[in-house]
C-alpha atoms as a PDB file:
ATOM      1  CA  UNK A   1     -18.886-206.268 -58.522  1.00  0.00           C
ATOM      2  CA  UNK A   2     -16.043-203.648 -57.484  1.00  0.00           C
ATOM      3  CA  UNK A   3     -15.226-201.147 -60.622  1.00  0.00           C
ATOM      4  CA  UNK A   4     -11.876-200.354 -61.661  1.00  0.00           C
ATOM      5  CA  UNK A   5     -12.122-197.429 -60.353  1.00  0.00           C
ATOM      6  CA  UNK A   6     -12.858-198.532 -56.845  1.00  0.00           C
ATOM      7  CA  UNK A   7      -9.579-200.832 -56.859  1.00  0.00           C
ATOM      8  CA  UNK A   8      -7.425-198.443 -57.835  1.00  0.00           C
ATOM      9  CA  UNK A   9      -8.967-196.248 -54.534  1.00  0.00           C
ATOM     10  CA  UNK A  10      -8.789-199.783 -52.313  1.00  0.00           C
ATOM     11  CA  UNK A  11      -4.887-200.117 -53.380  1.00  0.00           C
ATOM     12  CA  UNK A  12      -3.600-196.390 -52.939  1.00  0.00           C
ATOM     13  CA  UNK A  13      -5.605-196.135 -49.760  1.00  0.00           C
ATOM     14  CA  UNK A  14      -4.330-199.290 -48.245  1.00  0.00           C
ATOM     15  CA  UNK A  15      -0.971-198.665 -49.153  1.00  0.00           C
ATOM     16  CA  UNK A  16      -1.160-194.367 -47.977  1.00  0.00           C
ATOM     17  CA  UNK A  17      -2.588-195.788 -44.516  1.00  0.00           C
ATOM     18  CA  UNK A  18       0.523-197.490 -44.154  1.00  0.00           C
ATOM     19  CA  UNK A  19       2.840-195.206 -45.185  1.00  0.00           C
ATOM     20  CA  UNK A  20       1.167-192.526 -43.016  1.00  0.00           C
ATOM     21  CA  UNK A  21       1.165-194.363 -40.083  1.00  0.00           C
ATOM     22  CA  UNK A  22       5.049-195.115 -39.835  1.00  0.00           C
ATOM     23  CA  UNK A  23       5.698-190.891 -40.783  1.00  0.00           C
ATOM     24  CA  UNK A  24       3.259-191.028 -37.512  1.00  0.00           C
ATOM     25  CA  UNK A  25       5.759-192.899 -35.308  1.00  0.00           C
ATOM     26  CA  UNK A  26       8.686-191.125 -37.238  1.00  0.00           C
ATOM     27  CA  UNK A  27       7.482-187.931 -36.766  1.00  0.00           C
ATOM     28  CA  UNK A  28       7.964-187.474 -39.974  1.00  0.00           C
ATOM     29  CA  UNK A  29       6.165-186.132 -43.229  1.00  0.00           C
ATOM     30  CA  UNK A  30       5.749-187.348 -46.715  1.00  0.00           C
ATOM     31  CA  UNK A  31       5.283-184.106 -48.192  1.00  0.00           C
ATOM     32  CA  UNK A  32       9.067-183.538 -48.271  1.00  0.00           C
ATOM     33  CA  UNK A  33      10.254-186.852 -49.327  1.00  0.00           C
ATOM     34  CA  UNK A  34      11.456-186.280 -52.673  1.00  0.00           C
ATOM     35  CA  UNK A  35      13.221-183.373 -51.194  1.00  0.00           C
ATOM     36  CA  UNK A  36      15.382-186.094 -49.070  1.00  0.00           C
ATOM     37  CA  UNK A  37      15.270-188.448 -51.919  1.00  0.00           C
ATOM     38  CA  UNK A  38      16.583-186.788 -55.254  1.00  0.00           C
ATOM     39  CA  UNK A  39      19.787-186.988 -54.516  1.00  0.00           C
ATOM     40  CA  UNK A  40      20.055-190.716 -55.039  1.00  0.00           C
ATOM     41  CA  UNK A  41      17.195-190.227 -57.704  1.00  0.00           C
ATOM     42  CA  UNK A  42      18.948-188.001 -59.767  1.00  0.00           C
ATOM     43  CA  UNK A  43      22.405-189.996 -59.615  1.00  0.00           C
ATOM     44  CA  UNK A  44      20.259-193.131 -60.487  1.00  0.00           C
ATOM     45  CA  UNK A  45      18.631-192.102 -63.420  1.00  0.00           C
ATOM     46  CA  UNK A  46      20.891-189.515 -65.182  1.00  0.00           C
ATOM     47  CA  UNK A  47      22.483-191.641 -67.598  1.00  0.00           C
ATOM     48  CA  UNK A  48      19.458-193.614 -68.105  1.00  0.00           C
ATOM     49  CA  UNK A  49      17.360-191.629 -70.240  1.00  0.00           C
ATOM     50  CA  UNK A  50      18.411-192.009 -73.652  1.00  0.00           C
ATOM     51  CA  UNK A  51      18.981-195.746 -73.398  1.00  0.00           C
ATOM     52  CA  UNK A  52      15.201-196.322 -72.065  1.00  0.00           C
ATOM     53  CA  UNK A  53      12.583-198.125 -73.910  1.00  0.00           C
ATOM     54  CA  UNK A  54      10.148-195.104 -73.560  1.00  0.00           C
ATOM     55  CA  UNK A  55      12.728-192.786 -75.054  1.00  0.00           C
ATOM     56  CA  UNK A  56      13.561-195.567 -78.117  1.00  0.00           C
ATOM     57  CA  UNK A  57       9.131-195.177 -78.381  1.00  0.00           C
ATOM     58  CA  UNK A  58       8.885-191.937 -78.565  1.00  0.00           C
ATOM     59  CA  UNK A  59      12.172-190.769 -80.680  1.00  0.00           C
ATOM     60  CA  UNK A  60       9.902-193.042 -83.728  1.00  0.00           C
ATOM     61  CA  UNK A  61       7.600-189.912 -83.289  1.00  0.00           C
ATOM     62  CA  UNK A  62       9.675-186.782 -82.222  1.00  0.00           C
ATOM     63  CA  UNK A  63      10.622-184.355 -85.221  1.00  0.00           C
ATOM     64  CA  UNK A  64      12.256-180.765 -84.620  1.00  0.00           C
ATOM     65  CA  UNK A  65       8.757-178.977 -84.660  1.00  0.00           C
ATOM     66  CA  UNK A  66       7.089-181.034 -82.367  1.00  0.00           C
ATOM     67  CA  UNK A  67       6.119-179.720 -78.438  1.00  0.00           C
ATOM     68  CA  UNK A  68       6.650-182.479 -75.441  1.00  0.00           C
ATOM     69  CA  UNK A  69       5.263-181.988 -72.579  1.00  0.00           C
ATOM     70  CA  UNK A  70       6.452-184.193 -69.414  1.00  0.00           C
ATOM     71  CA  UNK A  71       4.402-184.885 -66.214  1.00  0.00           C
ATOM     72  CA  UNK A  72       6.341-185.486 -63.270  1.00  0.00           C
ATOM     73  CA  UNK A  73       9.644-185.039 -65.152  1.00  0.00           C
ATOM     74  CA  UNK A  74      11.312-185.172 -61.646  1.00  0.00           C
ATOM     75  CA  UNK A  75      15.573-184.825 -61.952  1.00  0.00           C
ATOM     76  CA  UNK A  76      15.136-184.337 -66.253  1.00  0.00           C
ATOM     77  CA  UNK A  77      15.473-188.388 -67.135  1.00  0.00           C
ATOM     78  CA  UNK A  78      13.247-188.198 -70.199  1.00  0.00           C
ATOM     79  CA  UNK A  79      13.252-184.079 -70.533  1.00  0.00           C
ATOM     80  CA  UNK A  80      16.807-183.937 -71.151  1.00  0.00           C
ATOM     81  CA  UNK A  81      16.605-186.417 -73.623  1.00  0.00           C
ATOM     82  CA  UNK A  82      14.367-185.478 -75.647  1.00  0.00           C
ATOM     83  CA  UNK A  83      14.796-181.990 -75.718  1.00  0.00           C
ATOM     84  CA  UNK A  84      17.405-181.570 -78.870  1.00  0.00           C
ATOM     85  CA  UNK A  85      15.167-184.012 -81.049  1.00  0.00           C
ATOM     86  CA  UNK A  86      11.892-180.983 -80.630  1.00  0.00           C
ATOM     87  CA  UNK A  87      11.211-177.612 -80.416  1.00  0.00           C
ATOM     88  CA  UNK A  88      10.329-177.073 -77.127  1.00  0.00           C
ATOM     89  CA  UNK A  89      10.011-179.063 -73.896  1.00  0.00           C
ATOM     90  CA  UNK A  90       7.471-178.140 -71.110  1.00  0.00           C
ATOM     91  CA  UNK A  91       8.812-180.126 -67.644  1.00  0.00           C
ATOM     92  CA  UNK A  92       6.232-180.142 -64.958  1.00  0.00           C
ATOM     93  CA  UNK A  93       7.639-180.742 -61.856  1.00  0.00           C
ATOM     94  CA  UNK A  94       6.174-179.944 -58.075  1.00  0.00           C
ATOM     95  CA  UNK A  95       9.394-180.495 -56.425  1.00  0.00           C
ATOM     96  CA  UNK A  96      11.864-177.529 -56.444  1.00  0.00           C
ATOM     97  CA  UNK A  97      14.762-179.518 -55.194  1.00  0.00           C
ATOM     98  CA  UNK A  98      14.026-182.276 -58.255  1.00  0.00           C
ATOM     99  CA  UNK A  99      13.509-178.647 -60.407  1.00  0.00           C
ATOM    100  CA  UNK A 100      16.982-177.520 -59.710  1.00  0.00           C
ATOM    101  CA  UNK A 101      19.179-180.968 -61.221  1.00  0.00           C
ATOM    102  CA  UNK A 102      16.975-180.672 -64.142  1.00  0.00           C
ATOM    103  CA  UNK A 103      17.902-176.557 -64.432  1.00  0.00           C
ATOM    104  CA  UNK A 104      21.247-177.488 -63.451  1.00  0.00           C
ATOM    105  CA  UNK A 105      22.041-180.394 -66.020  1.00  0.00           C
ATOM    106  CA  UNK A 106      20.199-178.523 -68.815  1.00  0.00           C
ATOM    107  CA  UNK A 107      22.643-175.454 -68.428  1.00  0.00           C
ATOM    108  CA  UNK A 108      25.627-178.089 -68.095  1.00  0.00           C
ATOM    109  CA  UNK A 109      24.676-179.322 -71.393  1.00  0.00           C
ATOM    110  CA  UNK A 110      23.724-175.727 -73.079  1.00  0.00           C
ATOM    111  CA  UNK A 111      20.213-177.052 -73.326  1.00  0.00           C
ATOM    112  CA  UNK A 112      17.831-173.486 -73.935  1.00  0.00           C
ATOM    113  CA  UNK A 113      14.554-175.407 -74.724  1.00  0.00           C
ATOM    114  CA  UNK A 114      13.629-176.532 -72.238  1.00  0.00           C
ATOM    115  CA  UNK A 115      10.465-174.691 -69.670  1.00  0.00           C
ATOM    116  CA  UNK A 116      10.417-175.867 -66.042  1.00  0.00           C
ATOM    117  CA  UNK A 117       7.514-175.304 -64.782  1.00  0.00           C
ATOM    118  CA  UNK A 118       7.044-175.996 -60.691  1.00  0.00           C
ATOM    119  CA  UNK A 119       3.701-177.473 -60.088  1.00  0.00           C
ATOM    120  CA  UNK A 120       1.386-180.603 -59.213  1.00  0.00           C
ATOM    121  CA  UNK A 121      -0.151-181.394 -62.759  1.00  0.00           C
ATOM    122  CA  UNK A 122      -3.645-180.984 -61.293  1.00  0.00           C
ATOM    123  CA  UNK A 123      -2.815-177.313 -59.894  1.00  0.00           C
ATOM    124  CA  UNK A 124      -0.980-177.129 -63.703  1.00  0.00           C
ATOM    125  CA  UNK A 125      -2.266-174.382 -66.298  1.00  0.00           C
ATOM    126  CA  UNK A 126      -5.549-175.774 -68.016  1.00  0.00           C
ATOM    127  CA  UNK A 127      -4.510-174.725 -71.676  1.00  0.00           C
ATOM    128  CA  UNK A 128      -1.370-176.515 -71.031  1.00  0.00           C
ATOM    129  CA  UNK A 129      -0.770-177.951 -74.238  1.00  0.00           C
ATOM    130  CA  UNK A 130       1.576-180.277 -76.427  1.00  0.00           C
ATOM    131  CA  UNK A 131       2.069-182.514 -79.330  1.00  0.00           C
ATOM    132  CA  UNK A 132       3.261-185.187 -77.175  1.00  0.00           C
ATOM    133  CA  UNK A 133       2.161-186.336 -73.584  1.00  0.00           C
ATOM    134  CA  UNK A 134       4.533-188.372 -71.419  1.00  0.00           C
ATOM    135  CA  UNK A 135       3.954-189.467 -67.937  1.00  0.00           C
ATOM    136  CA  UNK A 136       6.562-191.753 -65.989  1.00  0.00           C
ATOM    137  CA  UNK A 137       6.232-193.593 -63.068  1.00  0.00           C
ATOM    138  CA  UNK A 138       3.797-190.858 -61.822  1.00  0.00           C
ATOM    139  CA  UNK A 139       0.618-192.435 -60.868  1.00  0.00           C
ATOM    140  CA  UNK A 140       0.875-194.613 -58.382  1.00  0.00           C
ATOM    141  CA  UNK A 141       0.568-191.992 -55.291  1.00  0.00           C
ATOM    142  CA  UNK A 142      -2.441-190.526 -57.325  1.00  0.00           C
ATOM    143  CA  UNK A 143      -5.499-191.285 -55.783  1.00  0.00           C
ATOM    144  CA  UNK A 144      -8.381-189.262 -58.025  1.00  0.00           C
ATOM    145  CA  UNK A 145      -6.504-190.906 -61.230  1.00  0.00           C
ATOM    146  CA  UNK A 146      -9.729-190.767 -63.767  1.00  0.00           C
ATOM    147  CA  UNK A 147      -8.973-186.399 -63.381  1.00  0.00           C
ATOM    148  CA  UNK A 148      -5.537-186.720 -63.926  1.00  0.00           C
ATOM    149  CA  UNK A 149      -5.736-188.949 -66.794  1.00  0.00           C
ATOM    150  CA  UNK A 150      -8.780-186.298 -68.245  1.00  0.00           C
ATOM    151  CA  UNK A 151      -6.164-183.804 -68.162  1.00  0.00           C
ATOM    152  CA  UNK A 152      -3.370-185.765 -69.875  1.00  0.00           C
ATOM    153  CA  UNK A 153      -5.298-186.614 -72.543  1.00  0.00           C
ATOM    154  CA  UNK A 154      -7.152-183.111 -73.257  1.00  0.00           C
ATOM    155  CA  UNK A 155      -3.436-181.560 -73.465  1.00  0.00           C
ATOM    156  CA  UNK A 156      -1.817-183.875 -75.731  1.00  0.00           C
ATOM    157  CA  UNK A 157      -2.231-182.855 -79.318  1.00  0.00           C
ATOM    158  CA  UNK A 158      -1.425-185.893 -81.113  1.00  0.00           C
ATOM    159  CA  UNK A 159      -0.494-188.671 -78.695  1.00  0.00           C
ATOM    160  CA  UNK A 160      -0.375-189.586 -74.763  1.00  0.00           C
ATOM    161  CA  UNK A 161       2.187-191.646 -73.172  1.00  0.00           C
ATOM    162  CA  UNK A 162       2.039-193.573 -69.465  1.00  0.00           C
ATOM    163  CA  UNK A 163       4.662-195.603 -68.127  1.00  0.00           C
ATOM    164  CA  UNK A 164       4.317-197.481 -64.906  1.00  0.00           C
ATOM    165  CA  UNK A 165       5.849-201.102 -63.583  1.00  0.00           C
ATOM    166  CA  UNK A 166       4.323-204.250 -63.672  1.00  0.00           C
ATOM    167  CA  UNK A 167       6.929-205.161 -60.857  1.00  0.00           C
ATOM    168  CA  UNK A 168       7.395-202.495 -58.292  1.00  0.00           C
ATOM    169  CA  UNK A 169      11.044-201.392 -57.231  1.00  0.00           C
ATOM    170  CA  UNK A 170       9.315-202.403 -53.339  1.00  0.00           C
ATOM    171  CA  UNK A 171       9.380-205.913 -54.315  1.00  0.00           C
ATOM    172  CA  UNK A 172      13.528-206.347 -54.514  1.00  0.00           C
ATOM    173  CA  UNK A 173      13.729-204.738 -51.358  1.00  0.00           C
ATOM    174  CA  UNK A 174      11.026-206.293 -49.293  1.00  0.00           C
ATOM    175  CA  UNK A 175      13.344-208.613 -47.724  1.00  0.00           C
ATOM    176  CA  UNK A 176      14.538-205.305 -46.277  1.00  0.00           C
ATOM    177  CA  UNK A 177      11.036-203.992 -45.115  1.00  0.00           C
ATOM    178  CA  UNK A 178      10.185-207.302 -43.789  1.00  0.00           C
ATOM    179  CA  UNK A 179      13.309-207.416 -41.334  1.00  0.00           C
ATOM    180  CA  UNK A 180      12.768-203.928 -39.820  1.00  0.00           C
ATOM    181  CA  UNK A 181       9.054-203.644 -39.581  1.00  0.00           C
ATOM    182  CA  UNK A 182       7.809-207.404 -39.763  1.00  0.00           C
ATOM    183  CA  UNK A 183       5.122-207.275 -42.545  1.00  0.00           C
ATOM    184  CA  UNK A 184       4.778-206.787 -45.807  1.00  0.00           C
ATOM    185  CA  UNK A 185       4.587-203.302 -47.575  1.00  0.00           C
ATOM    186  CA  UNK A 186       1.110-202.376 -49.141  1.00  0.00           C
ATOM    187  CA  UNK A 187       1.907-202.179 -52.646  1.00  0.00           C
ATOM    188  CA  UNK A 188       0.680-199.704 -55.126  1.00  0.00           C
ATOM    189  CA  UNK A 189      -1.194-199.701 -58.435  1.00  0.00           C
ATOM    190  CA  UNK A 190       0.424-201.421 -61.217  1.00  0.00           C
ATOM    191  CA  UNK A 191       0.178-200.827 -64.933  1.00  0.00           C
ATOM    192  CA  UNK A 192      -2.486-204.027 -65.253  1.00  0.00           C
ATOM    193  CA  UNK A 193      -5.213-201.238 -62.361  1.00  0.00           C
ATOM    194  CA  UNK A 194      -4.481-198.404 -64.721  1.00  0.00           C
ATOM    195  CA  UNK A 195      -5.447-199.994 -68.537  1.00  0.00           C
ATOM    196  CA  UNK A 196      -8.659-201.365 -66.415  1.00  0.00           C
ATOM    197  CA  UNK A 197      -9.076-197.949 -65.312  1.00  0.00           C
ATOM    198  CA  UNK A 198      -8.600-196.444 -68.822  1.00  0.00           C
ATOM    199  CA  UNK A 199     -10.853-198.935 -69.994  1.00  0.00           C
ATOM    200  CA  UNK A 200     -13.721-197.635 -68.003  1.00  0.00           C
ATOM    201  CA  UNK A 201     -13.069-194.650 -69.538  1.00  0.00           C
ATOM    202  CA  UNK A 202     -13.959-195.800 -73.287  1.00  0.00           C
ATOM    203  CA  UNK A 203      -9.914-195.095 -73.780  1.00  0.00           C
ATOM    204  CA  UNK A 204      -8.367-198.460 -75.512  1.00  0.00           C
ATOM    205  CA  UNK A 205      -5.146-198.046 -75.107  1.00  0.00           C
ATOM    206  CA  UNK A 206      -1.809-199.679 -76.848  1.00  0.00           C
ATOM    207  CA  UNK A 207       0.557-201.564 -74.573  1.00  0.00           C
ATOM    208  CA  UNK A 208       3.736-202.470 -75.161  1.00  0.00           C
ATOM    209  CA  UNK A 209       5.912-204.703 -72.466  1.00  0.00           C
ATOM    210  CA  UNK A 210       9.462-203.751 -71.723  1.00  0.00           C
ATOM    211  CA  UNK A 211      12.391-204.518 -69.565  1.00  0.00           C
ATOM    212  CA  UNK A 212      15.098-202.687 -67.800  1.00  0.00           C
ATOM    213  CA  UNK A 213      17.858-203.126 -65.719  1.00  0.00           C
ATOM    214  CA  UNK A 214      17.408-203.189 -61.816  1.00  0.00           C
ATOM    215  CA  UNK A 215      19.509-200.262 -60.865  1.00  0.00           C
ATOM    216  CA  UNK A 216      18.913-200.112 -57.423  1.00  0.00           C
ATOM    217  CA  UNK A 217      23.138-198.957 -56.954  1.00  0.00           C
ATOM    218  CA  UNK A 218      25.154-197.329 -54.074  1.00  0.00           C
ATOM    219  CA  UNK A 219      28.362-196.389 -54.427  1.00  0.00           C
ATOM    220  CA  UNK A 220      29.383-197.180 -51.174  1.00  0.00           C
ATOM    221  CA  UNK A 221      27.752-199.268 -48.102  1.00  0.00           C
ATOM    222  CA  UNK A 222      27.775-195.970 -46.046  1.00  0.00           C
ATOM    223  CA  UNK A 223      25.352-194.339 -49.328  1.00  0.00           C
ATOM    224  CA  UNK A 224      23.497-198.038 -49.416  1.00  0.00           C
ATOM    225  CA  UNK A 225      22.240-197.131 -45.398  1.00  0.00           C
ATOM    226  CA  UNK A 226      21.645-193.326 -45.911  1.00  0.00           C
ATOM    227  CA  UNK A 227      19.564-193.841 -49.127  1.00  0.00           C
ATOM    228  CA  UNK A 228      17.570-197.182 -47.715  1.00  0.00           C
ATOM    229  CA  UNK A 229      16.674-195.422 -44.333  1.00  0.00           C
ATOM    230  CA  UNK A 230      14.485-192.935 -46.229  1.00  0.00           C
ATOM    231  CA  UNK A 231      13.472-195.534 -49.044  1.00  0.00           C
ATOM    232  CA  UNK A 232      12.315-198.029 -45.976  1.00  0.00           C
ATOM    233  CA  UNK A 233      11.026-195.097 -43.719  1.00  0.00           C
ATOM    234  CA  UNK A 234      12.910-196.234 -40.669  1.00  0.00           C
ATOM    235  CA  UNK A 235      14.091-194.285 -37.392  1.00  0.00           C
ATOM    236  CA  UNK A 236      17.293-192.330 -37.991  1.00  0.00           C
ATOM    237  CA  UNK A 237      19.105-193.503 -34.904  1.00  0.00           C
ATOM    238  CA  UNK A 238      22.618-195.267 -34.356  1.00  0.00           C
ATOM    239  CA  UNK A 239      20.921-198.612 -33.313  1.00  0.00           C
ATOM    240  CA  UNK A 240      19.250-198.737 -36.533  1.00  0.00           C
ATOM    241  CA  UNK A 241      22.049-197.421 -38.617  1.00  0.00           C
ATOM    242  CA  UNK A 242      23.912-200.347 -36.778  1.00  0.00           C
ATOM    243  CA  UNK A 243      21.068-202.671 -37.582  1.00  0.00           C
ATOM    244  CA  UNK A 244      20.936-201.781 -41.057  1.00  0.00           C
ATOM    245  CA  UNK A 245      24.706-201.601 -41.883  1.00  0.00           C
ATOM    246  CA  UNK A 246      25.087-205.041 -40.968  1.00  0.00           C
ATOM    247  CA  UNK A 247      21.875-206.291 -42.814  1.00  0.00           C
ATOM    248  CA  UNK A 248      23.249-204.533 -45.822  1.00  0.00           C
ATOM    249  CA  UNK A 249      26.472-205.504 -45.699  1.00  0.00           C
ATOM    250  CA  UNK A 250      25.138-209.264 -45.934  1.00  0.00           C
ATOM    251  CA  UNK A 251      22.609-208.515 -48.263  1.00  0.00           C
ATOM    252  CA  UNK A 252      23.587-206.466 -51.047  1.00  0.00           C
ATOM    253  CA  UNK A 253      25.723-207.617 -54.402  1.00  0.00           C
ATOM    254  CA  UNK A 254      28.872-206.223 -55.477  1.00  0.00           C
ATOM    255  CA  UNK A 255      28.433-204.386 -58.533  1.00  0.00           C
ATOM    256  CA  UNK A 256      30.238-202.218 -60.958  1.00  0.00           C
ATOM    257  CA  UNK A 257      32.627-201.008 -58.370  1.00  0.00           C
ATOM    258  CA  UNK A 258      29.822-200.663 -55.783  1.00  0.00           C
ATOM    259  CA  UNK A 259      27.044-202.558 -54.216  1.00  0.00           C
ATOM    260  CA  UNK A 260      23.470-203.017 -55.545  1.00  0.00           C
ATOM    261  CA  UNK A 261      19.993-204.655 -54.589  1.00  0.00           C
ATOM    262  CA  UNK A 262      20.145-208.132 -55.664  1.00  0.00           C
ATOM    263  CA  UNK A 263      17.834-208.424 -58.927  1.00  0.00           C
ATOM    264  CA  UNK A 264      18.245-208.412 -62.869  1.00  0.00           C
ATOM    265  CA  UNK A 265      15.529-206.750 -64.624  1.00  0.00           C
ATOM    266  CA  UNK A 266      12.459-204.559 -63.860  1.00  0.00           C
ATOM    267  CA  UNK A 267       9.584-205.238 -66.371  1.00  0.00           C
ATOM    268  CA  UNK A 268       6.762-202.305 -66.840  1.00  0.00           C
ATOM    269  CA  UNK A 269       4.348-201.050 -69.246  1.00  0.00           C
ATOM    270  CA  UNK A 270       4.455-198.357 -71.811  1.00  0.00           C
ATOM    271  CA  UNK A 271       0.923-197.324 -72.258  1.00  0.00           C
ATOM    272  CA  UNK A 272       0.216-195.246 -75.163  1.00  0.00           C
ATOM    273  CA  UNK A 273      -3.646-193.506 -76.806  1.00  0.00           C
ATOM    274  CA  UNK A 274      -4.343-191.258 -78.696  1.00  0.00           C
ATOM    275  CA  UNK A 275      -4.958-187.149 -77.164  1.00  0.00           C
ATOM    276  CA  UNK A 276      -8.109-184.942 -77.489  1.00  0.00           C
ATOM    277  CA  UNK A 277      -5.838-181.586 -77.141  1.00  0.00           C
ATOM    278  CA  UNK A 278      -6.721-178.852 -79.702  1.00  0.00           C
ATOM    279  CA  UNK A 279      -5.218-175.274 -79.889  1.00  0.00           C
END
């Protein structure tokens, strides 16, 4: 009978082959693609952080002594946030251009707490250590997950927090994906891989359901094509862009003054246990 563990590898290796293999034909690399990407990341999430059900969790435990430490805390969503309710914030970040809106919005908003710290979490400092543990939509990429999640839990003090989707952004814009490269797109691990991972690990772990808004927003067709050529990894050439405007135009929703991916909600998973982290 196939472990957890070995879904989890079946899942991220199905879905890397296939990501790898169009960069082939690109000519392109995926080790920069948050550097092309956090643009529209950053102006997507920025107002998002306070209002999100992981935020509402954790502010029930956050008091002005308290440490957080946050994995992945790409543009400063969740950082930024919870940075005046604690002492300190330690933001762990690999990607410098992702780094820099978090540095930027923090001195925009006379934030002084917070320490940006530009690494993978598995290259991280070992003795890395907090009261609180939060993780957000991190994972999925993550193919040795059991280390990862070893390390999250031996630096978290008091409590650990992972969020991922039960319903991945992919599937609102696989009609999208389909069109251009006529199959489906491998998905990634979900939430439902990860607690059967964790549960091979002896951790039982608290889960609590939420839902947020699809916002999946351009502010302008002309953003809608630039953003959804990286997000759909397809050829940046004028027969394309042509091909795409005029899918896009048909396809997406006006919304709030601009256009969006047709959708409501997103539904994911806040996954919570207890840490092991002393010192």
């Amino acid at each position: 009978m196939e472990s957890a563990i070995e879904r989890w590898y079946a899942i991220h290796d199905a879905r890397a082959r296939q990501m790898e293999a169009i960069y082939a034909r690109l000519g392109r690399s995926s080790a920069d693609y948050w550097d092309r990407r956090a643009r529209f990341f950053h102006r997507s999430t920025r107002e998002r952080g306070s209002s999100d059900p992981l935020f509402l969790r954790l502010r029930q435990e956050l008091e002005p002594t308290l440490s957080v430490l946050d994995v992945g805390a790409g543009t400063g969503r969740f950082a930024l946030a919870v940075a005046p309710l604690v002492r300190v914030v330690y933001a762990v970040e690999p990607n410098a251009t992702m780094l820099g809106y978090l540095r930027q919005e923090a001195q925009e908003g006379g934030v002084h707490n917070i320490v940006a710290i530009q690494s993978t979490w598995e290259a991280a400092p070992s003795d890395l250590r907090a009261d609180l543990v939060l993780c957000s939509h991190v994972l999925y990429p993550i193919r040795e997950v059991v280390p990862f999640v070893e390390k999250l839990r031996s630096a978290a003090r008091r409590t650990c927090y992972i969020y991922m989707r039960a319903q991945h952004l992919d599937e609102f814009t696989a009609p999208v994906w389909r069109h251009f490269h006529g199959t489906e797109r491998a998905s990634s691990p979900s939430y439902i891989h990860l607690l059967d991972v964790l549960f091979e690990m002896g951790i039982y772990a608290n889960v609590e359901i939420v839902r947020t808004p699809l916002s999946l927003r351009y502010p302008s067709l002309d953003d809608a094509v630039e953003e959804m050529l990286e997000q759909q990894l397809l050829p940046d050439d004028e027969a394309t862009r042509r091909e795409l405007r005029a899918f896009l135009k048909d396809w997406l929703v006006e919304d709030q003054g601009g256009l969006a991916v047709p959708g409501t909600e997103v539904v994911s998973a806040i996954i919570s246990f207890p840490g092991t982290g002393q010192g």
